[in-house]
Protein backbone atom coordinates (compact mmCIF):
# COMPACT_ATOMS: atom_id res chain seq x y z
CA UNK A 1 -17.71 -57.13 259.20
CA UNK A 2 -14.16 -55.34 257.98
CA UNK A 3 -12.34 -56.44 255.19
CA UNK A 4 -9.30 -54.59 253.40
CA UNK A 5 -9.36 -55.02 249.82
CA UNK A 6 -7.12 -53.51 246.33
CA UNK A 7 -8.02 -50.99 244.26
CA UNK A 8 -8.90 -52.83 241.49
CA UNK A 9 -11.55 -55.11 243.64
CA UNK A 10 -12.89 -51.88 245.32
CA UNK A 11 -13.50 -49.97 242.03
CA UNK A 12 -15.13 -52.84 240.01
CA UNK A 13 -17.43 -52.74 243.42
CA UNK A 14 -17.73 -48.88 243.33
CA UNK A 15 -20.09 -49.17 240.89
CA UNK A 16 -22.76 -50.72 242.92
CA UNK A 17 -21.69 -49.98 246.06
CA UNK A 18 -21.59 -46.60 248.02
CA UNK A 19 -18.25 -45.16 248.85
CA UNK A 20 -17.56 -43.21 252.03
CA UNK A 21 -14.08 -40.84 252.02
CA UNK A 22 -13.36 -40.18 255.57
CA UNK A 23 -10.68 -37.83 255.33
CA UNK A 24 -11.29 -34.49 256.18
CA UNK A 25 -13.45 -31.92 253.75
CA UNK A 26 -10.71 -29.83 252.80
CA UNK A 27 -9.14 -32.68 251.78
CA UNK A 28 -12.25 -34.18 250.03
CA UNK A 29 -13.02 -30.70 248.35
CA UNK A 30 -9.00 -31.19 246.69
CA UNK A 31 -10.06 -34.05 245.02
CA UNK A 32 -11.80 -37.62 245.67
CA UNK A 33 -13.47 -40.39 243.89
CA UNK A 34 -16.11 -40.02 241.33
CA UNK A 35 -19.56 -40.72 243.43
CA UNK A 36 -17.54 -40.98 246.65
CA UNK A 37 -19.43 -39.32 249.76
CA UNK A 38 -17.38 -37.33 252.67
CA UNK A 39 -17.95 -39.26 256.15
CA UNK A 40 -14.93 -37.43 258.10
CA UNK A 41 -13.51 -38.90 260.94
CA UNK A 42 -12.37 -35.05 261.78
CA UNK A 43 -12.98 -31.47 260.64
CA UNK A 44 -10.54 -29.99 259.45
CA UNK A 45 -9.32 -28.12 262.50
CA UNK A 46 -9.60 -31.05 264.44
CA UNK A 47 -7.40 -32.77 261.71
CA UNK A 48 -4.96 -29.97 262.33
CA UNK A 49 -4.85 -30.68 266.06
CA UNK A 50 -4.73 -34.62 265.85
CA UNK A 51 -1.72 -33.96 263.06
CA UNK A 52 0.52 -31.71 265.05
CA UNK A 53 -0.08 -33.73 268.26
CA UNK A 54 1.02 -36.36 266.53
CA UNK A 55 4.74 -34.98 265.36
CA UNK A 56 5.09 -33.26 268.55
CA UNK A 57 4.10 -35.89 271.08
CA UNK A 58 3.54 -39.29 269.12
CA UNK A 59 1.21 -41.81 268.00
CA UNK A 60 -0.65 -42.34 271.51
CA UNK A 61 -1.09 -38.70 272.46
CA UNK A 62 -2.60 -38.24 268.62
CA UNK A 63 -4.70 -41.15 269.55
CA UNK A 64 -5.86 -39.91 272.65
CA UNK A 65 -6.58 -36.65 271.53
CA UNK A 66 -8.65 -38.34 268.80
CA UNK A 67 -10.35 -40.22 270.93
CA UNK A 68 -11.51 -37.51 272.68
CA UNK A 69 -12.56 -35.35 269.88
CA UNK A 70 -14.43 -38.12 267.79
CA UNK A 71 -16.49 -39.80 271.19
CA UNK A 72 -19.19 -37.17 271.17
CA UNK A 73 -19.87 -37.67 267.22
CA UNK A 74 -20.36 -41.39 266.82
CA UNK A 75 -23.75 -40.86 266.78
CA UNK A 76 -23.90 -38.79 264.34
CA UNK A 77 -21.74 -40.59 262.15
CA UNK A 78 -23.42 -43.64 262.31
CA UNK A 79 -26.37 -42.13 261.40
CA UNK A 80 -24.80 -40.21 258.48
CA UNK A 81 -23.59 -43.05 257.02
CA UNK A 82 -26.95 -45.29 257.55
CA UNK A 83 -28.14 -42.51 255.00
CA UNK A 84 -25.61 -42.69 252.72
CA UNK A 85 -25.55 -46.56 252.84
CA UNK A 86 -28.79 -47.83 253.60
CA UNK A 87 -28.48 -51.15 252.99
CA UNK A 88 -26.06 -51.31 255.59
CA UNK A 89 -23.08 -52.22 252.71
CA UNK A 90 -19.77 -49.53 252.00
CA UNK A 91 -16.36 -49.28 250.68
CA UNK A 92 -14.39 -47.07 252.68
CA UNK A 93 -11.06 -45.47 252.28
CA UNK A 94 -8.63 -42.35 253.75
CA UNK A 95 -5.64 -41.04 252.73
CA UNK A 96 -3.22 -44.16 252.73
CA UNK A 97 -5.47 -46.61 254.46
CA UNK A 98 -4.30 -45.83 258.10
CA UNK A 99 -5.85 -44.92 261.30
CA UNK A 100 -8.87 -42.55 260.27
CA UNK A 101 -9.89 -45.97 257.98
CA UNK A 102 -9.47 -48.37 260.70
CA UNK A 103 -11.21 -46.44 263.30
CA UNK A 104 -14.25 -45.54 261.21
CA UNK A 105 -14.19 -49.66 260.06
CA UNK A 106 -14.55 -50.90 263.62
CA UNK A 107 -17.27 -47.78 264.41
CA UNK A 108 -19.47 -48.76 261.77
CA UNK A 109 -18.58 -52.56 261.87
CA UNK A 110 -19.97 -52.17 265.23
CA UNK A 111 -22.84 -50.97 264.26
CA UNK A 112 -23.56 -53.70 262.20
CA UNK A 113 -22.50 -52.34 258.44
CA UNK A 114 -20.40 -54.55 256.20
CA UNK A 115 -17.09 -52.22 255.64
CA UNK A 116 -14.60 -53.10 252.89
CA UNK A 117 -11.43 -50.69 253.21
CA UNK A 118 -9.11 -49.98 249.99
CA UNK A 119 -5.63 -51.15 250.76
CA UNK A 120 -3.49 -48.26 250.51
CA UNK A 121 -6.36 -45.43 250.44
CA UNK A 122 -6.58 -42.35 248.28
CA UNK A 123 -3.11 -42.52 247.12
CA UNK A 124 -4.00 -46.14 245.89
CA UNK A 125 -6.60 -44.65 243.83
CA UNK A 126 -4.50 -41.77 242.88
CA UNK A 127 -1.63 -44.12 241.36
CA UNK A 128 -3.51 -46.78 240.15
CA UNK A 129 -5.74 -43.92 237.88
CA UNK A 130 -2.58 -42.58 236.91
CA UNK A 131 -0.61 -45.70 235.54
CA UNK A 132 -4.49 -46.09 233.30
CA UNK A 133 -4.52 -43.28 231.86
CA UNK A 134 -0.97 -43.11 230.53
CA UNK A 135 -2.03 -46.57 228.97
CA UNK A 136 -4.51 -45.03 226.78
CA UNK A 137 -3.41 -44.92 223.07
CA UNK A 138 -6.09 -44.63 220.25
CA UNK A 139 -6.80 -41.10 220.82
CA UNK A 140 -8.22 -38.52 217.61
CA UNK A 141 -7.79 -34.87 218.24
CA UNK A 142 -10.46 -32.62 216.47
CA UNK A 143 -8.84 -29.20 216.18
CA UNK A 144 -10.01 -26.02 214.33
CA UNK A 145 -9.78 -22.24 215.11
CA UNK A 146 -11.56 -21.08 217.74
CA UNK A 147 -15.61 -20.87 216.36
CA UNK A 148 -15.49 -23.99 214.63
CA UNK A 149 -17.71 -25.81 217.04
CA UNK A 150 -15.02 -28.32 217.61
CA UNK A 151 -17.09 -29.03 221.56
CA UNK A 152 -20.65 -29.33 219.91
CA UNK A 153 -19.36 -31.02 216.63
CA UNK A 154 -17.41 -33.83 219.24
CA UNK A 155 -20.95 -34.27 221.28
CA UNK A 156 -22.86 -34.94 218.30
CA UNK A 157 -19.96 -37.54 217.62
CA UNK A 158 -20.96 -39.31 220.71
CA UNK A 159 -24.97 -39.14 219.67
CA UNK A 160 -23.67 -41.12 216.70
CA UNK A 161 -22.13 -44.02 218.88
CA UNK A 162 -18.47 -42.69 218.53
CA UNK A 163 -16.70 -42.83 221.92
CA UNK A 164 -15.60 -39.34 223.04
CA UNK A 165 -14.28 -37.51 226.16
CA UNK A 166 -15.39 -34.13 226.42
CA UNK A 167 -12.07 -32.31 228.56
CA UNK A 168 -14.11 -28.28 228.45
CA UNK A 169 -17.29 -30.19 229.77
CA UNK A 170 -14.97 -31.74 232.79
CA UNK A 171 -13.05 -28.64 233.19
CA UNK A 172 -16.42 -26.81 232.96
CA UNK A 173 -14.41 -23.99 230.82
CA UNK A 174 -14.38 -23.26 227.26
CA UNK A 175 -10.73 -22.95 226.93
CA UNK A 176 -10.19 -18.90 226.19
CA UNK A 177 -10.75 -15.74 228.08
CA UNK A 178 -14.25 -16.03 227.50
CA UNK A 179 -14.18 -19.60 228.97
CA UNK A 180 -15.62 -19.19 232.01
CA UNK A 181 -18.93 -17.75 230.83
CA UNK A 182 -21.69 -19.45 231.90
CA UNK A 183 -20.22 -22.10 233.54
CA UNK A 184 -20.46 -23.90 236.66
CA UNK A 185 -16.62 -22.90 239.12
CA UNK A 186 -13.86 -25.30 238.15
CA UNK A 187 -12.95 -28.18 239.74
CA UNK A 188 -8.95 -28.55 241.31
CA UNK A 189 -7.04 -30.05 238.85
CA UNK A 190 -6.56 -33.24 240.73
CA UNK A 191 -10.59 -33.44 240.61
CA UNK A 192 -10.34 -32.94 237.13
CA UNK A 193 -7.67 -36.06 237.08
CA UNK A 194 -10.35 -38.20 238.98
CA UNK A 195 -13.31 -37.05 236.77
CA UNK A 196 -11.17 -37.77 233.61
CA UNK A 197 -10.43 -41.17 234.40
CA UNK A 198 -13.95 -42.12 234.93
CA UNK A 199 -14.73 -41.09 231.78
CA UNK A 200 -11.99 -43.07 230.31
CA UNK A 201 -12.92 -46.12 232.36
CA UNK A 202 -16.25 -46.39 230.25
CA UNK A 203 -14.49 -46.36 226.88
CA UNK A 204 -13.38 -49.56 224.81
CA UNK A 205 -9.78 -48.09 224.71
CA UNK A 206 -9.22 -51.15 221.47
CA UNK A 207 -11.61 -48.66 220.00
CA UNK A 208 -10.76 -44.74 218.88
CA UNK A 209 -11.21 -41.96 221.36
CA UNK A 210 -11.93 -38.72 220.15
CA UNK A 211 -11.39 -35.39 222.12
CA UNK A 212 -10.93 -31.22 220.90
CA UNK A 213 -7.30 -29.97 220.41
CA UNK A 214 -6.60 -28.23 223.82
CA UNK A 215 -3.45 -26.61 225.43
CA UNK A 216 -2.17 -28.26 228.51
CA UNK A 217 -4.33 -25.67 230.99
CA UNK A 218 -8.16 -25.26 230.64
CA UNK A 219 -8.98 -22.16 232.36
CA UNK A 220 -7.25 -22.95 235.56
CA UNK A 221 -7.59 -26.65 235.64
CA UNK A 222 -4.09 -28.48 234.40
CA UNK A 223 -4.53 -31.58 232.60
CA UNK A 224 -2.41 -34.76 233.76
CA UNK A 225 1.14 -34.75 232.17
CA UNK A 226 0.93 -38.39 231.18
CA UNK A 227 -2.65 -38.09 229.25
CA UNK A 228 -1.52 -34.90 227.80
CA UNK A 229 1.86 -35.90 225.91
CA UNK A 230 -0.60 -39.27 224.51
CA UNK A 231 -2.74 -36.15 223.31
CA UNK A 232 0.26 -34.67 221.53
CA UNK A 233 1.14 -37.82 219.95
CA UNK A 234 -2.10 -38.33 218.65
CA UNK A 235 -3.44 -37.65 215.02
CA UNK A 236 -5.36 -34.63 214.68
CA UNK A 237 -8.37 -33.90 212.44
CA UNK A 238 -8.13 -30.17 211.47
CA UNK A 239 -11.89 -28.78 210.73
CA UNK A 240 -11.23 -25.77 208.81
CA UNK A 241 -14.18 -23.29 208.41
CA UNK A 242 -14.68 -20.01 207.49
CA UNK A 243 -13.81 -16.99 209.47
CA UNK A 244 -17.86 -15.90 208.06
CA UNK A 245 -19.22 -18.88 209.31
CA UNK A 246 -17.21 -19.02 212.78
CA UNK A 247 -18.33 -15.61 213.74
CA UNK A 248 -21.80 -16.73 213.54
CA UNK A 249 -21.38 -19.18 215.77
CA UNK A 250 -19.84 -16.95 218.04
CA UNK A 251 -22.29 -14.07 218.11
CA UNK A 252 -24.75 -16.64 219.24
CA UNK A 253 -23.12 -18.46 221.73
CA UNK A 254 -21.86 -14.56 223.52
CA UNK A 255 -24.00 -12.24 222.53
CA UNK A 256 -26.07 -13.46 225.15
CA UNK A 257 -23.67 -12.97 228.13
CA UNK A 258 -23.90 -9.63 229.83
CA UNK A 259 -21.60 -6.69 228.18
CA UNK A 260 -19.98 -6.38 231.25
CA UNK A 261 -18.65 -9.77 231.58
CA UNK A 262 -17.84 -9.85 227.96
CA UNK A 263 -15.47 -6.39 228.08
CA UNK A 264 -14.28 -8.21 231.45
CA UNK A 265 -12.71 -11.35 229.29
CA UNK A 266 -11.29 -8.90 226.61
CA UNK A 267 -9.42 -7.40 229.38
CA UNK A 268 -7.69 -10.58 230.39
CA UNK A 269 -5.81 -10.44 227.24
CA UNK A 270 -6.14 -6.69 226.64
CA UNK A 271 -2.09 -6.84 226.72
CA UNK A 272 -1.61 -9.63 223.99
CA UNK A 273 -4.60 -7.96 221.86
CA UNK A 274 -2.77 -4.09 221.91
CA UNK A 275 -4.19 -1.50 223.56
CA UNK A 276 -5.84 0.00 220.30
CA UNK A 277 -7.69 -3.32 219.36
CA UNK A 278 -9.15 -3.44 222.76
CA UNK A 279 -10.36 -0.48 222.67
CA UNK A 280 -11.77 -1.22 219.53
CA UNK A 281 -13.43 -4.15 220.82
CA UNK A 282 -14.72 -2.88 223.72
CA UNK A 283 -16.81 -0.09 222.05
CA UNK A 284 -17.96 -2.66 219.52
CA UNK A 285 -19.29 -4.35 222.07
CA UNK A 286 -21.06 -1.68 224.26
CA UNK A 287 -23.10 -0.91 220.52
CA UNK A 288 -23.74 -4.66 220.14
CA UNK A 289 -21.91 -4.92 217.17
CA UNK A 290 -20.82 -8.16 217.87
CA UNK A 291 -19.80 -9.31 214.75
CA UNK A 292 -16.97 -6.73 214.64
CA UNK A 293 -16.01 -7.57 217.80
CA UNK A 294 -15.55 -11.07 217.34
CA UNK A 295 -14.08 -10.26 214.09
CA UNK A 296 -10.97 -8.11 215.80
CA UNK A 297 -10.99 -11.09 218.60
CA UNK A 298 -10.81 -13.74 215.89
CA UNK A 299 -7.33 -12.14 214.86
CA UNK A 300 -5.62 -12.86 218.00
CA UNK A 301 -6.89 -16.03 218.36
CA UNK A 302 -6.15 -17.44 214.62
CA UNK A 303 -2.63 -16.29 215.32
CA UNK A 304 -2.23 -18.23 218.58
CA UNK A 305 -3.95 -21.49 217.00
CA UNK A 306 -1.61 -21.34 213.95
CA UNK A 307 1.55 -20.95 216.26
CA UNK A 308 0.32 -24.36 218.46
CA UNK A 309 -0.45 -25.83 215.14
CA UNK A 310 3.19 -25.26 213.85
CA UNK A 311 4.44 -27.40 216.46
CA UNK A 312 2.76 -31.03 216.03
CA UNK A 313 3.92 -33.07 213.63
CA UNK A 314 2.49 -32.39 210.35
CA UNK A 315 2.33 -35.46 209.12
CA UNK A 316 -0.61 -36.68 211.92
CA UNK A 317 -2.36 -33.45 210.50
CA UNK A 318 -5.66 -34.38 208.37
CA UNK A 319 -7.09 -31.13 207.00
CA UNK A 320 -11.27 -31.52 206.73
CA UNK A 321 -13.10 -28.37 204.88
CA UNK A 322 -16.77 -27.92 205.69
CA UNK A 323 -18.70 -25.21 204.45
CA UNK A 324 -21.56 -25.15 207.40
CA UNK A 325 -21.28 -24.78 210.97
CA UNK A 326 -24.13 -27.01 211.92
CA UNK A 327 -22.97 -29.46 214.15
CA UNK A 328 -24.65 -32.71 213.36
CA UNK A 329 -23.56 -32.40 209.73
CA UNK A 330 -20.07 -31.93 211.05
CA UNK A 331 -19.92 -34.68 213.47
CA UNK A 332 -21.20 -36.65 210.29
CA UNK A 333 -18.33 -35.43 208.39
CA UNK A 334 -15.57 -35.79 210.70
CA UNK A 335 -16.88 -39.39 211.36
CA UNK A 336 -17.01 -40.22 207.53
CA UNK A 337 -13.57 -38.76 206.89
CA UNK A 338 -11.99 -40.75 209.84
CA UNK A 339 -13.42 -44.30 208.98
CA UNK A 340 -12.21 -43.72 204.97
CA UNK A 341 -8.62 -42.49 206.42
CA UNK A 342 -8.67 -45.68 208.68
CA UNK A 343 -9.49 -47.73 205.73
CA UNK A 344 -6.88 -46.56 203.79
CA UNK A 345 -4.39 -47.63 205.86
């Protein structure tokens, strides 16, 4: 059985549901739904074949031609999917809900799976996620200079019940030259986009969400225009620690990275830090004395926060002192200061 259903019926069933994308994987590895599985219809070759076919000769050579390359493979991807979706029950979608949908429908229809297909396919998804999350209003920024242990301080937040989206965790980058450290390769931004929204789609949005002060790229990933200017407009809790105290933190979340890739990330911004002050750094860091060169790093990076700073409006800014950098205390903090401020008003 096929049945062709919106976007809003096909997510709320998404979560119980298996979902098979059966565009190509290049396309899938761009960006796709949360959870979603790749069942393509074509490789991406093929796709490239079928596509230019299609402008050249028309709809019925493309056809043809598709015919052809997909005959040998139904096998395959009816058992594919009978892994994915063993109960025999899947949404399905492509990119606008067109031919590759159809034709993978009436396969697996066929062979006796209930199909649903999402009326107008990924770029459904893509608009309907977009229109939600410029809808999303009671957001807190945390900010602080870089060491405050805004990230940690936010995730012991959400260990406290407080409703929080964590933007480095989906980027899977810490936000500086020394972002990528440790972490997993970055998704595209438009994956970033998808993840972001199902985050968002779990939160009470009546309720406050609180995320970390962030510029509008994370490493390499962009984040969406239209959640990005809410994020501007938002009032901003400014943690303000010591420089003492923020170094600490620092030497033990990089110390532990190799030298190598450590003097590698001070050369991305060897320019902006002056040729001299690199240097400096660098041999601080080949004697593993960390603290100095965190200390000459710090200088750079106070001056850039400060400048970002400048230009929100200072009446959203709420200035919170804390004399510790652990982060449950903080998270405690920030939470107490934000339900007085609320109260307040």
């Amino acid at each position: 059985m096929t049945e062709k259903i919106d976007i809003e019926t096909f997510l709320g069933l998404a979560e119980r549901l298996p979902v098979a994308d059966v565009r190509s994987p290049g396309e899938f590895e761009h960006g796709h739904i949360p959870g979603a599985f790749n069942l393509p219809l074509f490789t991406n070759d093929e796709r490239a074949v079928v596509g230019t076919l299609y402008k050249k000769s028309g709809r019925e050579a493309a056809i043809l031609k598709g015919l052809d390359i997909v005959g040998p493979k139904m096998s395959g991807i009816v058992k594919q999917a009978r892994r994915n979706a063993p109960g025999r029950k899947l949404l399905m979608h492509c990119w606008r809900g067109g031919m590759r949908s159809e034709s993978m429908a009436w396969l697996l229809s066929t062979a006796g799976f209930d199909v649903r297909v999402l009326i107008g396919g990924y770029t459904a998804y893509r608009k309907h996620i977009r229109e939600k999350l410029s809808a999303v209003s009671r957001l807190v920024v945390l900010s602080g200079a870089t060491g405050s242990g805004k990230t940690e301080t936010l995730l012991a937040m959400k260990q406290l019940g407080v409703q929080v989206v964590d933007l480095e965790g989906l980027a899977n980058h810490k936000g500086s030259a020394f972002g990528a450290l440790g972490e997993a390769p970055q998704p595209t931004s438009e994956q970033f986009e998808n993840n972001l929204y199902r985050e968002v789609s779990k939160l009470d949005l009546q309720k406050p969400v609180f995320l970390e002060d962030e510029s509008r790229s994370v490493g390499k990933v962009v984040i969406p225009e239209v959640f990005f200017v809410k994020m501007r407009e938002a009032p901003v809790i400014r943690l303000e620690m010591a420089k003492e105290l923020r170094i600490l933190r620092l030497v033990k979340d990089y110390a532990q990275f190799p030298k190598e890739q450590l003097i590698e990330s001070v050369m991305k911004i060897e320019r902006k830090l002056g040729g001299q002050n690199a240097k400096t750094i660098i041999n601080a860091i080949q004697t593993e004395d960390f603290e100095t060169a965190i200390d000459k790093v710090l200088v750079y990076y106070d001056k850039t926060y400060s400048y970002g700073l400048e230009k929100r409006d200072r009446n959203k800014i709420h200035i919170l002192k804390t004399d510790t950098h652990d982060a449950a205390e903080n998270a405690r903090l920030v939470t107490e200061f934000w339900k007085n401020k609320t109260n307040q008003q």
